[in-house]
N, C-alpha and C. Protein backbone atom coordinates (compact mmCIF):
# COMPACT_ATOMS: atom_id res chain seq x y z
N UNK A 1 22.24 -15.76 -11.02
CA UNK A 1 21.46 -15.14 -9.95
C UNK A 1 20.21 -15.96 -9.65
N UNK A 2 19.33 -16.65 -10.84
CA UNK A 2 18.36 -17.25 -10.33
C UNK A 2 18.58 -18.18 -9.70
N UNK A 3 19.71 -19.50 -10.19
CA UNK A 3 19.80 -20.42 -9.21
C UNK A 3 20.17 -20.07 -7.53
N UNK A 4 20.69 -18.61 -7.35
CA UNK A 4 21.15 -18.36 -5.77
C UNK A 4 19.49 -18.40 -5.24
N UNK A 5 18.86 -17.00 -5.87
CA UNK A 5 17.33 -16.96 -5.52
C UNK A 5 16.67 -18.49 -5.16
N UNK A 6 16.67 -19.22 -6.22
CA UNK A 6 15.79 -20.45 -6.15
C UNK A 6 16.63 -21.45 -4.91
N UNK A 7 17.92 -21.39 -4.36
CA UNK A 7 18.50 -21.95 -3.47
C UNK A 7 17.98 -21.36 -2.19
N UNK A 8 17.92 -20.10 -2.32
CA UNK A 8 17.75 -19.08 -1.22
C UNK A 8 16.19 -19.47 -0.52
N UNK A 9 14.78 -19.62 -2.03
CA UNK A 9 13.54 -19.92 -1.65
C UNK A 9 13.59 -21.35 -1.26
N UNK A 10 14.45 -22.56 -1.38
CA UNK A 10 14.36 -23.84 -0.92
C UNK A 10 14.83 -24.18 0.68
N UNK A 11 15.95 -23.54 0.64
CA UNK A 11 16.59 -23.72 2.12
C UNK A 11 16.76 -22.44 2.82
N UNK A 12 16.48 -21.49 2.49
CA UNK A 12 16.31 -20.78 3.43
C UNK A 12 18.10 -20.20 3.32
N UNK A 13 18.70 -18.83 3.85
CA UNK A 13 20.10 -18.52 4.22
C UNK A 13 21.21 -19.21 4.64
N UNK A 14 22.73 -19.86 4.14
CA UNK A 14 23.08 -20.95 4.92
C UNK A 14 24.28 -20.30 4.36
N UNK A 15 25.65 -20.20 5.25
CA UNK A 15 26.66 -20.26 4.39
C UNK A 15 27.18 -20.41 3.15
N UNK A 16 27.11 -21.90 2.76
CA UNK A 16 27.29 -22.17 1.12
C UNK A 16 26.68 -20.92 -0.04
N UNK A 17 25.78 -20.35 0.52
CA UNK A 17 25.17 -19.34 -0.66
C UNK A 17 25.68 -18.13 0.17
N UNK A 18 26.06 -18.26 1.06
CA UNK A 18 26.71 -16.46 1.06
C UNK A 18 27.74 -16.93 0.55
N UNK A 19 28.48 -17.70 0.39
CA UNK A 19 29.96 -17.59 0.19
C UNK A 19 29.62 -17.53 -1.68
N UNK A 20 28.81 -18.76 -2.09
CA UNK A 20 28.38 -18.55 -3.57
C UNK A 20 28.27 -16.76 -4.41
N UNK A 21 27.33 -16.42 -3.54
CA UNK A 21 26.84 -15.49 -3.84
C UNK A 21 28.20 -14.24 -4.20
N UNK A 22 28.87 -14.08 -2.61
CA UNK A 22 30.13 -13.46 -3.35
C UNK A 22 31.24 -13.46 -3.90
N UNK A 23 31.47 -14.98 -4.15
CA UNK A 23 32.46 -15.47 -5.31
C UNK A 23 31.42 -15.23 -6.38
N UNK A 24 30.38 -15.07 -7.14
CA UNK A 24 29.41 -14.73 -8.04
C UNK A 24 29.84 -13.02 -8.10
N UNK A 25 29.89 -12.35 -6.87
CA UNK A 25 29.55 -10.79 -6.88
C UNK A 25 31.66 -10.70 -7.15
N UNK A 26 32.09 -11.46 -7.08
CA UNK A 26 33.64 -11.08 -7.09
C UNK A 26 33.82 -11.73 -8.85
N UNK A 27 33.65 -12.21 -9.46
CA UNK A 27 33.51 -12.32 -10.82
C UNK A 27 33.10 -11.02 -11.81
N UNK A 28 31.64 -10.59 -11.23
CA UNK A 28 30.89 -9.65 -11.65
C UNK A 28 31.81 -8.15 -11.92
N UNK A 29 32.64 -8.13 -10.68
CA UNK A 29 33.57 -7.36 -10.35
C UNK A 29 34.69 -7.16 -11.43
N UNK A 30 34.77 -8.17 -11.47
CA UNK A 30 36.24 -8.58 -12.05
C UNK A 30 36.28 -8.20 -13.68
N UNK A 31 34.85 -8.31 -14.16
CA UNK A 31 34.51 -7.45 -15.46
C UNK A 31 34.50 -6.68 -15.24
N UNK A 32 34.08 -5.66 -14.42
CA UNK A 32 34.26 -4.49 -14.16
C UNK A 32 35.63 -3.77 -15.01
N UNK A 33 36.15 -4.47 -14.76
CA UNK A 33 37.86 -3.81 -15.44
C UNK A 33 38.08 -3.94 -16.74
N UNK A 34 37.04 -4.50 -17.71
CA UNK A 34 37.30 -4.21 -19.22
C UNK A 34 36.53 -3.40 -19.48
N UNK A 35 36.89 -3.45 -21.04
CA UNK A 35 35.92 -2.38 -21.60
C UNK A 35 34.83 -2.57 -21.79
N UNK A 36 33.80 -1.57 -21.37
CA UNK A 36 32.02 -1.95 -21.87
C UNK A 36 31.62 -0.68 -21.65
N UNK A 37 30.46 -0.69 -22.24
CA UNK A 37 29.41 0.63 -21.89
C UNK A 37 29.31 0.94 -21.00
N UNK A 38 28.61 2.17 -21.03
CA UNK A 38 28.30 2.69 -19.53
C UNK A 38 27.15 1.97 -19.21
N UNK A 39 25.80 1.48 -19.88
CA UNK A 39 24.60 0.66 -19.80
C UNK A 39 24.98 -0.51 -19.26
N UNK A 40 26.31 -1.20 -19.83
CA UNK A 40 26.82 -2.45 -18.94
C UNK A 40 27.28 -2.33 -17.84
N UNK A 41 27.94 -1.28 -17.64
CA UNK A 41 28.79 -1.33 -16.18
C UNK A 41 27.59 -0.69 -15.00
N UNK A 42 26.60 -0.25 -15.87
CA UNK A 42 25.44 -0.04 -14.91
C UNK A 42 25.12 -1.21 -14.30
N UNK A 43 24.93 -2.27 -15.46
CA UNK A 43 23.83 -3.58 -15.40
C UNK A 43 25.36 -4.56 -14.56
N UNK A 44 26.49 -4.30 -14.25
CA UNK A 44 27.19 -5.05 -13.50
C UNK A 44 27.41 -4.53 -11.81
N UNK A 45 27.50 -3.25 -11.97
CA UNK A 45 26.92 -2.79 -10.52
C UNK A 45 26.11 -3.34 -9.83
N UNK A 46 24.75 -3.31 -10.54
CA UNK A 46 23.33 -3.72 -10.18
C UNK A 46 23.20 -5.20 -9.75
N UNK A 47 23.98 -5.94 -10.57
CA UNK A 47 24.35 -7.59 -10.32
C UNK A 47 24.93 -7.55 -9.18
N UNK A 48 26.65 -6.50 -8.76
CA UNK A 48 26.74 -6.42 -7.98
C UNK A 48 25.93 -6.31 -6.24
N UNK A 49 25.13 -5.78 -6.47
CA UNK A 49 24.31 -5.33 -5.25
C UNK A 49 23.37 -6.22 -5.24
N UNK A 50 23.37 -6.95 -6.49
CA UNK A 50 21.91 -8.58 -5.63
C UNK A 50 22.93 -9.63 -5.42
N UNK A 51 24.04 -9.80 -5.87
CA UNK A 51 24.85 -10.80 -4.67
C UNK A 51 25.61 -10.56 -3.63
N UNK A 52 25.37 -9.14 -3.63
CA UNK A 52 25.99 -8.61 -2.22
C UNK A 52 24.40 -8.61 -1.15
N UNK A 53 23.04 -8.36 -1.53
CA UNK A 53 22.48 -8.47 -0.95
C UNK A 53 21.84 -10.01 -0.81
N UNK A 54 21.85 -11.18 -1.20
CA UNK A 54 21.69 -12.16 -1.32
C UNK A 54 22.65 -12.61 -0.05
N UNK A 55 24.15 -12.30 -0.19
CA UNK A 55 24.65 -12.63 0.91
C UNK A 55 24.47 -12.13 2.52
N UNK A 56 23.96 -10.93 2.20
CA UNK A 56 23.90 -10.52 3.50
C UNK A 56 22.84 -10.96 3.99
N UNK A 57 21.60 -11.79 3.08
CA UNK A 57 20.38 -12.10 3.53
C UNK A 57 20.42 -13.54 4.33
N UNK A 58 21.13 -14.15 3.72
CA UNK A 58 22.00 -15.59 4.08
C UNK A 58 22.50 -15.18 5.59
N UNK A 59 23.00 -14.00 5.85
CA UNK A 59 23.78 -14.23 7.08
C UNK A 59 22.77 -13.58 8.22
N UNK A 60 21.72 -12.46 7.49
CA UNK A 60 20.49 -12.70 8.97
C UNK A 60 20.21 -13.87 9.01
N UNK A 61 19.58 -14.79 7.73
CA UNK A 61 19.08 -16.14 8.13
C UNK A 61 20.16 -16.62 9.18
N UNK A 62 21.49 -16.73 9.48
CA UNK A 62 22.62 -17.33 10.21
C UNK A 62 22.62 -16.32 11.23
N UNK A 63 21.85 -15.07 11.72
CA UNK A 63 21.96 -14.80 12.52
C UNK A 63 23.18 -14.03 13.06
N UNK A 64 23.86 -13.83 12.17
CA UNK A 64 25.17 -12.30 11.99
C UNK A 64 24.87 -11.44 11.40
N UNK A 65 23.52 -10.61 12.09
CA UNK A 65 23.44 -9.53 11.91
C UNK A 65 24.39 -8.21 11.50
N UNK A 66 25.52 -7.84 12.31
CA UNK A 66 26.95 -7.81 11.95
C UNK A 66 27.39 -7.61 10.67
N UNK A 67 27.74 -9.07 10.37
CA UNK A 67 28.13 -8.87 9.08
C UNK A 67 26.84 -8.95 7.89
N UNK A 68 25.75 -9.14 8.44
CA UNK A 68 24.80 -8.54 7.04
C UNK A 68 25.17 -6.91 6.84
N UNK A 69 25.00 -6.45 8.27
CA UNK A 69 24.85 -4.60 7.34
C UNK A 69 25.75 -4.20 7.21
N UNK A 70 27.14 -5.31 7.39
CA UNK A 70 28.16 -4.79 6.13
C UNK A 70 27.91 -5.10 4.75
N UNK A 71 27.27 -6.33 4.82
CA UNK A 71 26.70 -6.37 3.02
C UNK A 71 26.84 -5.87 2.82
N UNK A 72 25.26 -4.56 3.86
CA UNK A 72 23.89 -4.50 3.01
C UNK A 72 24.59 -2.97 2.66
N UNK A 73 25.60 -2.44 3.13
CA UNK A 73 26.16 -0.97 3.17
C UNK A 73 26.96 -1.11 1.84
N UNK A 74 27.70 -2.45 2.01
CA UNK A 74 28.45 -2.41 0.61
C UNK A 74 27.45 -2.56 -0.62
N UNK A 75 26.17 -2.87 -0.38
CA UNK A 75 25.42 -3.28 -1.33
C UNK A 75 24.83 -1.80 -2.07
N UNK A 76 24.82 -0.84 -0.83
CA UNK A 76 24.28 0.37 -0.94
C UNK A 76 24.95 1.04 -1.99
N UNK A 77 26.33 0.60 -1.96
CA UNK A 77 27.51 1.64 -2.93
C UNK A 77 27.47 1.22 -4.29
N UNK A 78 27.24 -0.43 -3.84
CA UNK A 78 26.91 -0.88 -5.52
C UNK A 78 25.47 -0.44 -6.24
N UNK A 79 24.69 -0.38 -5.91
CA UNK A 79 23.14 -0.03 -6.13
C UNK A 79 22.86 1.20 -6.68
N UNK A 80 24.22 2.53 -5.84
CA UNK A 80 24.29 3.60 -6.28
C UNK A 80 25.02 4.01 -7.75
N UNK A 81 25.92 2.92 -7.78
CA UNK A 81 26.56 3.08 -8.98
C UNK A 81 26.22 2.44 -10.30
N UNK A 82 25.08 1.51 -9.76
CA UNK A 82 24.15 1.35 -10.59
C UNK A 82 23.10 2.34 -11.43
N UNK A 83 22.94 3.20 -10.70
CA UNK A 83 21.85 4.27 -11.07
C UNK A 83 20.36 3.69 -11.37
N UNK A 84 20.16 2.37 -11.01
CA UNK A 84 18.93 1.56 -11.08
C UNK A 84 17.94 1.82 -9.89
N UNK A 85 16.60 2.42 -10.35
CA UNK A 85 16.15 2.28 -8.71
C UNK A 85 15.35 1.44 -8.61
N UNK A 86 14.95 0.56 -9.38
CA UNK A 86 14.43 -0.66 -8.29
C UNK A 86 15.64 -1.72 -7.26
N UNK A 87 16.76 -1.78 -7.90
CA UNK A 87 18.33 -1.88 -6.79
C UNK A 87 18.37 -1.03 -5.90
N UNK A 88 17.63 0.22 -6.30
CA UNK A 88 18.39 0.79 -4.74
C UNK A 88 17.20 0.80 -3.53
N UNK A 89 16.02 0.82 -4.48
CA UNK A 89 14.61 0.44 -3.69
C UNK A 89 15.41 -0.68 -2.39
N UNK A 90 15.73 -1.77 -3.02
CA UNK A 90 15.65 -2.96 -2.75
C UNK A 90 16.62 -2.62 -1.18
N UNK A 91 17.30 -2.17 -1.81
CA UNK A 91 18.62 -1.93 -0.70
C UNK A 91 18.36 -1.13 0.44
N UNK A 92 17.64 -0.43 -0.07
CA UNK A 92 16.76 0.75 1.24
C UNK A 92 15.91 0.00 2.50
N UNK A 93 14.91 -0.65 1.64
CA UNK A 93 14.14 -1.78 2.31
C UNK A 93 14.90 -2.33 2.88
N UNK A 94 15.82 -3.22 2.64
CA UNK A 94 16.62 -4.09 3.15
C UNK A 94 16.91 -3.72 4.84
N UNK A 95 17.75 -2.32 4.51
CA UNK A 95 18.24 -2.06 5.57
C UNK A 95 17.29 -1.27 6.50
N UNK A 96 16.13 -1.34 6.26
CA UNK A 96 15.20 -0.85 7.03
C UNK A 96 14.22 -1.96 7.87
N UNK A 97 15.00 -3.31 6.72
CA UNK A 97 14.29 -4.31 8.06
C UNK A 97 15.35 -4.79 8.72
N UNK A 98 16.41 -5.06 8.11
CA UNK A 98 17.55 -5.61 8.88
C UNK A 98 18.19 -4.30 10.43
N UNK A 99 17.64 -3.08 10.28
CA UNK A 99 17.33 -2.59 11.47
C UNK A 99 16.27 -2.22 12.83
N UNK A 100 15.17 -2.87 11.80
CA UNK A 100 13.95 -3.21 12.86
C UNK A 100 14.27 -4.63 13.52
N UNK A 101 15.19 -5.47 12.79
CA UNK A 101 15.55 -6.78 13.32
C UNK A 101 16.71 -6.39 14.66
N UNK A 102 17.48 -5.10 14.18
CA UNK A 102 18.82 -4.86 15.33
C UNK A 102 17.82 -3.77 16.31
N UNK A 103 16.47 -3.32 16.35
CA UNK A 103 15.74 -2.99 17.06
C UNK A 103 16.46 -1.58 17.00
N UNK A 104 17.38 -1.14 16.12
CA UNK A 104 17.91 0.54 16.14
C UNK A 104 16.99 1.30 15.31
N UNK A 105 15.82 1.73 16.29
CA UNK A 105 14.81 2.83 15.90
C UNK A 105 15.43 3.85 14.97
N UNK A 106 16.31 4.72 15.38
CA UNK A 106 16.64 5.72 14.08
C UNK A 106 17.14 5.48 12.83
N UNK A 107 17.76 4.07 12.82
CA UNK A 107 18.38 3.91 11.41
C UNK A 107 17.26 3.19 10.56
N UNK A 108 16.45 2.68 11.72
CA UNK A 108 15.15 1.95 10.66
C UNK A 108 14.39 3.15 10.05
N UNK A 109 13.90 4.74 10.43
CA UNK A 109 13.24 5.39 9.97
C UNK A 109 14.28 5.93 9.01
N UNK A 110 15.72 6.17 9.00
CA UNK A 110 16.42 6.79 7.90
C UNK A 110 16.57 5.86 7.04
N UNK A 111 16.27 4.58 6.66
CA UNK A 111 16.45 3.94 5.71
C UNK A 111 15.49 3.62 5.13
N UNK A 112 13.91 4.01 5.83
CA UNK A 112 12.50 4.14 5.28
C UNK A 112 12.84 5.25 4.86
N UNK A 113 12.89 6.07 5.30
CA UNK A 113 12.64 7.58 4.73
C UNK A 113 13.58 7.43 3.29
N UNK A 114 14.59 7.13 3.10
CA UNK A 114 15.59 7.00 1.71
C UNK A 114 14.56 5.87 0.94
N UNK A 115 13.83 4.72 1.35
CA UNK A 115 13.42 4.53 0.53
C UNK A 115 12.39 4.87 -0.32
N UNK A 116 10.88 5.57 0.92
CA UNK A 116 10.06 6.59 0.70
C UNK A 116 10.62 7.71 -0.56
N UNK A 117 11.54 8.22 -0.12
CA UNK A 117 11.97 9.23 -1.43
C UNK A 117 12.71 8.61 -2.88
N UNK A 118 12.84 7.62 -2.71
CA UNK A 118 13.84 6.70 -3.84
C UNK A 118 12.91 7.04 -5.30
N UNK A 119 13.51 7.37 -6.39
CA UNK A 119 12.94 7.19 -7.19
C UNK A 119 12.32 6.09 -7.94
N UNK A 120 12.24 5.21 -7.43
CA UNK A 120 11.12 3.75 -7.68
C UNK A 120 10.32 3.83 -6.84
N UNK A 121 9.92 4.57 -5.71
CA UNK A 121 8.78 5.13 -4.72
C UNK A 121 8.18 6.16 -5.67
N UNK A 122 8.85 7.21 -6.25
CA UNK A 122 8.47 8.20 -6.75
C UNK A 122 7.63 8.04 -8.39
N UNK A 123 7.98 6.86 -8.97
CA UNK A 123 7.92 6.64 -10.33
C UNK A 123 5.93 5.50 -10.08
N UNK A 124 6.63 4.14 -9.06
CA UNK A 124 5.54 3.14 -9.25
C UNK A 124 4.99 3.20 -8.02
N UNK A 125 3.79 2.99 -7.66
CA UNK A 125 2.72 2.85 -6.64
C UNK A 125 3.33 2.35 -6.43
N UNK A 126 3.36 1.03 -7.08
CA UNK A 126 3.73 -0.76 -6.00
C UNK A 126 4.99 -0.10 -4.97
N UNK A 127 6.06 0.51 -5.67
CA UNK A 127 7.23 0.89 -4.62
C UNK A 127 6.53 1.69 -3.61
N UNK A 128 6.15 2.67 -4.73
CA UNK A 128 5.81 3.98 -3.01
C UNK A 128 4.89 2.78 -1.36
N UNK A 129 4.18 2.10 -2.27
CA UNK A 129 3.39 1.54 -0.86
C UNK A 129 4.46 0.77 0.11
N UNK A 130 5.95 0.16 -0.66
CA UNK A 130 6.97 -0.89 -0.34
C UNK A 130 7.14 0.08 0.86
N UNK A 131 8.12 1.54 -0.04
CA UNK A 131 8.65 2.67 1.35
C UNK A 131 7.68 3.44 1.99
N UNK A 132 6.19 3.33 2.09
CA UNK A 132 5.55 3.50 3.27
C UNK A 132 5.28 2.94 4.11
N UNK A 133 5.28 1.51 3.46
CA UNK A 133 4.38 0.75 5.40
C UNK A 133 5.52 0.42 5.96
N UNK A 134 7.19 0.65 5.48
CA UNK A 134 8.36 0.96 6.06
C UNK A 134 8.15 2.10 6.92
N UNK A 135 7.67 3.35 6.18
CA UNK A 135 8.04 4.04 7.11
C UNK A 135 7.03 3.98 7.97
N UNK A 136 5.37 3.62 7.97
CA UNK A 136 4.91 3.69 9.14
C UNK A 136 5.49 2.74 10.24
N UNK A 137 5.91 1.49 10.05
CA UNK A 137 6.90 0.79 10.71
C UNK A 137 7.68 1.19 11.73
N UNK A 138 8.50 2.20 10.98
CA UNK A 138 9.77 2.73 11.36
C UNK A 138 8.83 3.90 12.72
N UNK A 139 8.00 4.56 11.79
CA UNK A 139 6.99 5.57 12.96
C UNK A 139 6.62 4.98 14.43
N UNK A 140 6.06 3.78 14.10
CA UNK A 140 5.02 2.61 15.25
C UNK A 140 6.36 2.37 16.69
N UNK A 141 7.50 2.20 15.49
CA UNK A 141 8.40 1.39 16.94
C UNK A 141 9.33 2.52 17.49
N UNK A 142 8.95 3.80 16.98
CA UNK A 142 9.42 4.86 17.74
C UNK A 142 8.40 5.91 18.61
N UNK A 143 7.22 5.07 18.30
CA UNK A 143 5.93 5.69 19.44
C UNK A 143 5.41 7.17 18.41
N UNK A 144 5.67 7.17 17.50
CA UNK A 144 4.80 8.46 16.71
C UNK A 144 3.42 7.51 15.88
N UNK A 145 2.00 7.34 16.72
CA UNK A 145 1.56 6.84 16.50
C UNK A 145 0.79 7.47 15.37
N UNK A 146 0.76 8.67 15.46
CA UNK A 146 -0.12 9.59 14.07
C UNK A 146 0.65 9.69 13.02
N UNK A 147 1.73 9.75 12.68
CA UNK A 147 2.76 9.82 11.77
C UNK A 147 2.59 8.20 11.12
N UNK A 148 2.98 7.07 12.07
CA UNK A 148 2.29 5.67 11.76
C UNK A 148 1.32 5.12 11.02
N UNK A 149 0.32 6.17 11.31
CA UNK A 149 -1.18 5.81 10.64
C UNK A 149 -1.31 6.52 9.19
N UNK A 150 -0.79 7.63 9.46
CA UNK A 150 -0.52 8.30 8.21
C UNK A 150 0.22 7.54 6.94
N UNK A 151 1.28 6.92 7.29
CA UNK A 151 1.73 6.61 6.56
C UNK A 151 1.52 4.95 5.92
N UNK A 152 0.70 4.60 6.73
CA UNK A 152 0.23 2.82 7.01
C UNK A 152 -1.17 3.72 5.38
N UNK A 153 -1.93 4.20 6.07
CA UNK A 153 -3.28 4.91 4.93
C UNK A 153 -2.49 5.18 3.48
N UNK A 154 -1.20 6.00 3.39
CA UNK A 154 -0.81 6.40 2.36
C UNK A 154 -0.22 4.80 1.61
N UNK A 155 0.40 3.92 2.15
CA UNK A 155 1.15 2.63 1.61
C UNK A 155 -0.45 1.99 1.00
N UNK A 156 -1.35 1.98 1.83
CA UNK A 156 -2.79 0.90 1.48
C UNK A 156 -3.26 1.80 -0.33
N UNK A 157 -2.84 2.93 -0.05
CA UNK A 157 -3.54 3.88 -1.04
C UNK A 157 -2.93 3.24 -2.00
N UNK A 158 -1.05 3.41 -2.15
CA UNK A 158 -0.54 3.33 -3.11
C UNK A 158 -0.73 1.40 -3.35
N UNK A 159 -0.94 0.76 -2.94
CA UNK A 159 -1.19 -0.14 -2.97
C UNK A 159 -2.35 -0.36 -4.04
N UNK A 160 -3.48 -0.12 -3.61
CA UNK A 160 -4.62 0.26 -4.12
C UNK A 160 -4.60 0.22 -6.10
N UNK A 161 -3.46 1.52 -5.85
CA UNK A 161 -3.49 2.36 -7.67
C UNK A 161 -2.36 1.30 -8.51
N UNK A 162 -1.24 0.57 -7.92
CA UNK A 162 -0.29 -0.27 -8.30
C UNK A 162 -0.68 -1.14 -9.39
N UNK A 163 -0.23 -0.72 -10.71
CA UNK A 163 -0.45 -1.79 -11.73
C UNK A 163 0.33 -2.97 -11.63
N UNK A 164 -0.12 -3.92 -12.56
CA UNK A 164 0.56 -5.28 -12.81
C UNK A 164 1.37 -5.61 -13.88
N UNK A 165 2.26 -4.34 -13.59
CA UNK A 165 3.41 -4.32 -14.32
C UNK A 165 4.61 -5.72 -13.79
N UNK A 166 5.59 -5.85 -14.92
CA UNK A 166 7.12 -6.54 -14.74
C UNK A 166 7.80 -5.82 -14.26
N UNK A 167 7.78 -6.47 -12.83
CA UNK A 167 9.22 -6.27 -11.81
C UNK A 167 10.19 -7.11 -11.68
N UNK A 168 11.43 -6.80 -10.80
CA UNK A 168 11.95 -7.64 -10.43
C UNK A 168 11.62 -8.67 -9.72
N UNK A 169 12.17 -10.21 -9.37
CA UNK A 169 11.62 -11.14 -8.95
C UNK A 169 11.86 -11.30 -7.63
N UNK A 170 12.90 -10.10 -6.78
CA UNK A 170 12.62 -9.59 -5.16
C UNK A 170 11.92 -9.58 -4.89
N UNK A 171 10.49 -8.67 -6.06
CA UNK A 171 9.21 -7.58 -5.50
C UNK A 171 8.15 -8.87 -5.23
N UNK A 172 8.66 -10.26 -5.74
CA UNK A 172 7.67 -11.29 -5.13
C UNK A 172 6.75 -11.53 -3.75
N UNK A 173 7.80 -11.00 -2.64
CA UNK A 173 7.19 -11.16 -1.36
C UNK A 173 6.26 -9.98 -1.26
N UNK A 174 6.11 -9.16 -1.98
CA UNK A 174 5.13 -7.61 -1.51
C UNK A 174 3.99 -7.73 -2.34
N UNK A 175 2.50 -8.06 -1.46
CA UNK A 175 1.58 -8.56 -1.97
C UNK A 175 0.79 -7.91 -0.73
N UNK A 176 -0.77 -8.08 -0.74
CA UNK A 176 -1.15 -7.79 -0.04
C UNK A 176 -1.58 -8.48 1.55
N UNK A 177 -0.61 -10.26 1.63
CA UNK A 177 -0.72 -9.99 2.39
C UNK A 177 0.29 -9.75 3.38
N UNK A 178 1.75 -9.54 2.90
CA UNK A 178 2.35 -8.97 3.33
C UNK A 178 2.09 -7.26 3.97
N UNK A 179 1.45 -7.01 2.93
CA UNK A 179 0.66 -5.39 3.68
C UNK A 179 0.26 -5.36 5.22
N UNK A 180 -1.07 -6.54 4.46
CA UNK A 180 -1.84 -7.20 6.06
C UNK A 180 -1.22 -7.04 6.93
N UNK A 181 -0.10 -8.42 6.65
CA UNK A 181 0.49 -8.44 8.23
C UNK A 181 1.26 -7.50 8.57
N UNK A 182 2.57 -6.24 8.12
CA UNK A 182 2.50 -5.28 8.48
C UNK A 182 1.97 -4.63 9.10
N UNK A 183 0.59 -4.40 8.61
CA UNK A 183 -0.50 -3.29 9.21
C UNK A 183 -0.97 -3.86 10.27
N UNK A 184 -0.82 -5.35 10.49
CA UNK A 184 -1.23 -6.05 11.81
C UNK A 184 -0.27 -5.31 12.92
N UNK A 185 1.49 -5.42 12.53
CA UNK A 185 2.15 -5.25 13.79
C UNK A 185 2.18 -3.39 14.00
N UNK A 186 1.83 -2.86 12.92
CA UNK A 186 1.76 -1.65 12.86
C UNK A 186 0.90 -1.19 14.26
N UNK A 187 -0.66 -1.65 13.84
CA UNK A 187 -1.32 -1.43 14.37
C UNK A 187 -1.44 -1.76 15.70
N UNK A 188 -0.80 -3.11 15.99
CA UNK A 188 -0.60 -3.90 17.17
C UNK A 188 0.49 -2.73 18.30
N UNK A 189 1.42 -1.92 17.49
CA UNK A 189 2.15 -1.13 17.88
C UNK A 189 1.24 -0.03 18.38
N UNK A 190 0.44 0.58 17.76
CA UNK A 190 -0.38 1.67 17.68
C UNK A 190 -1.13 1.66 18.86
N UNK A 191 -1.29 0.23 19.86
CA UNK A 191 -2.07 -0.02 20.64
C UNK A 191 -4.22 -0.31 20.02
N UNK A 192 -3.84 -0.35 18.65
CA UNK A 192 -5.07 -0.57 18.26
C UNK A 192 -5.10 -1.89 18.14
N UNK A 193 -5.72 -3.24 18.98
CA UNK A 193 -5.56 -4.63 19.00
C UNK A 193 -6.79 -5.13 17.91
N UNK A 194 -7.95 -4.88 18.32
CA UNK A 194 -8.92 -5.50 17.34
C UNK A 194 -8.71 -4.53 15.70
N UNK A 195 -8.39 -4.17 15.40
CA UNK A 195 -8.00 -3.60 14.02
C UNK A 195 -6.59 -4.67 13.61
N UNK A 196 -5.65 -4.37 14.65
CA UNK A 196 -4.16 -5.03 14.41
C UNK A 196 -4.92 -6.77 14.51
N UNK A 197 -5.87 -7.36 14.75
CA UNK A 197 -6.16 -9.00 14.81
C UNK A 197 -6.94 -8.63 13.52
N UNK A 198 -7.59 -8.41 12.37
CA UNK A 198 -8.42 -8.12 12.00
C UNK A 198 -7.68 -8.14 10.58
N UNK A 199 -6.24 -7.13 10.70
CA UNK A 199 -5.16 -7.39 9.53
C UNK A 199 -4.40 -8.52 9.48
N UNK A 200 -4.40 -9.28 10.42
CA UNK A 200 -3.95 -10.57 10.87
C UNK A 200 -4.73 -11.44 10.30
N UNK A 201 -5.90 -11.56 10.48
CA UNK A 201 -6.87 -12.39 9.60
C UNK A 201 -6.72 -12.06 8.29
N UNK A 202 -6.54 -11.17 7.83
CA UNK A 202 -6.62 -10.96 6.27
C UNK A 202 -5.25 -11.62 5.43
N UNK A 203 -4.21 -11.26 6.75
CA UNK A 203 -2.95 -11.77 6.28
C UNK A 203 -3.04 -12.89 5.84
């Protein structure tokens, strides 16, 4: 998995690593069918769903939207049968940007809202702030600008209390100034411009 990641941070999404990725996730599989624990077949699920989401990330980079949120759906089933929630965190997010990217307003707030409630929202700050400035996101580009703000204040909060605990090495990109710039287009949405340039600078 790290060498896909570390391929993934050098060049960016390209065929060769989606296809890697699920000849990797079709192996993973393929244990699936002996005997092991239930703790293992957790921890092969979970594998499952980062090279199913690895690939589907490869194919927004390629611009087949399409076939990412078939991944990212198959990724969903693996994630669940994982019973892991920073996997299913991951998967929630996912498909909550990969539908602000297909510009489908309702599926971007139902896949904030699943991640908002996910139990890795519910357990760590750092998550809860991940599935809020999703969902104010999801709020901004459907014109609920108070619901937006609400939830942009609640992500900065949980942000705020977030220890510097060991995560997964996904949770790399969620920093503050990823917040920033969020809260830039948030706000930029909100029709608030000098606030939305202001998180832009911080970004």
């Amino acid at each position: 998995m790290n060498q896909l990641v570390e391929a993934d941070d050098r060049q960016g999404g390209h065929a060769s690593l989606a296809t890697a990725a699920l000849e990797a996730r079709a192996k993973v599989l393929e244990l699936q069918q002996r005997n092991a624990s239930e703790r293992v077949r957790r921890a092969l699920y979970a594998l499952a769903a980062e090279f199913t989401t690895v690939a589907a990330w490869s194919c927004i980079d390629l611009c087949d939207l399409g076939k990412a949120r078939t991944y990212l759906h198959e990724s969903s089933t693996f994630a669940g049968l994982s019973q892991d929630p920073p996997t299913g965190m991951r998967v929630w997010v996912n498909m909550a940007m990969l539908a602000y990217q297909r510009k489908n307003w309702p599926e971007q707030l139902a896949a904030a809202q699943a991640a908002n409630a996910s139990p890795a929202a519910r357990k760590d700050p750092f998550f809860g702030s991940m599935g809020r400035v999703r969902l104010a996101l999801a709020h901004s580009s459907l014109g609920d600008l108070r619901a937006a703000r609400r939830a942009l204040g609640a992500a900065q909060e949980n942000y705020r209390k977030a220890t510097e605990d060991e995560r997964p090495r996904w949770t790399a990109f969620y920093g503050p100034a990823e917040l920033n710039h969020l809260a830039a287009i948030i706000l930029n949405h909100n029709g608030e411009p000098a606030e939305a340039e202001a998180m832009a600078h911080r970004a």
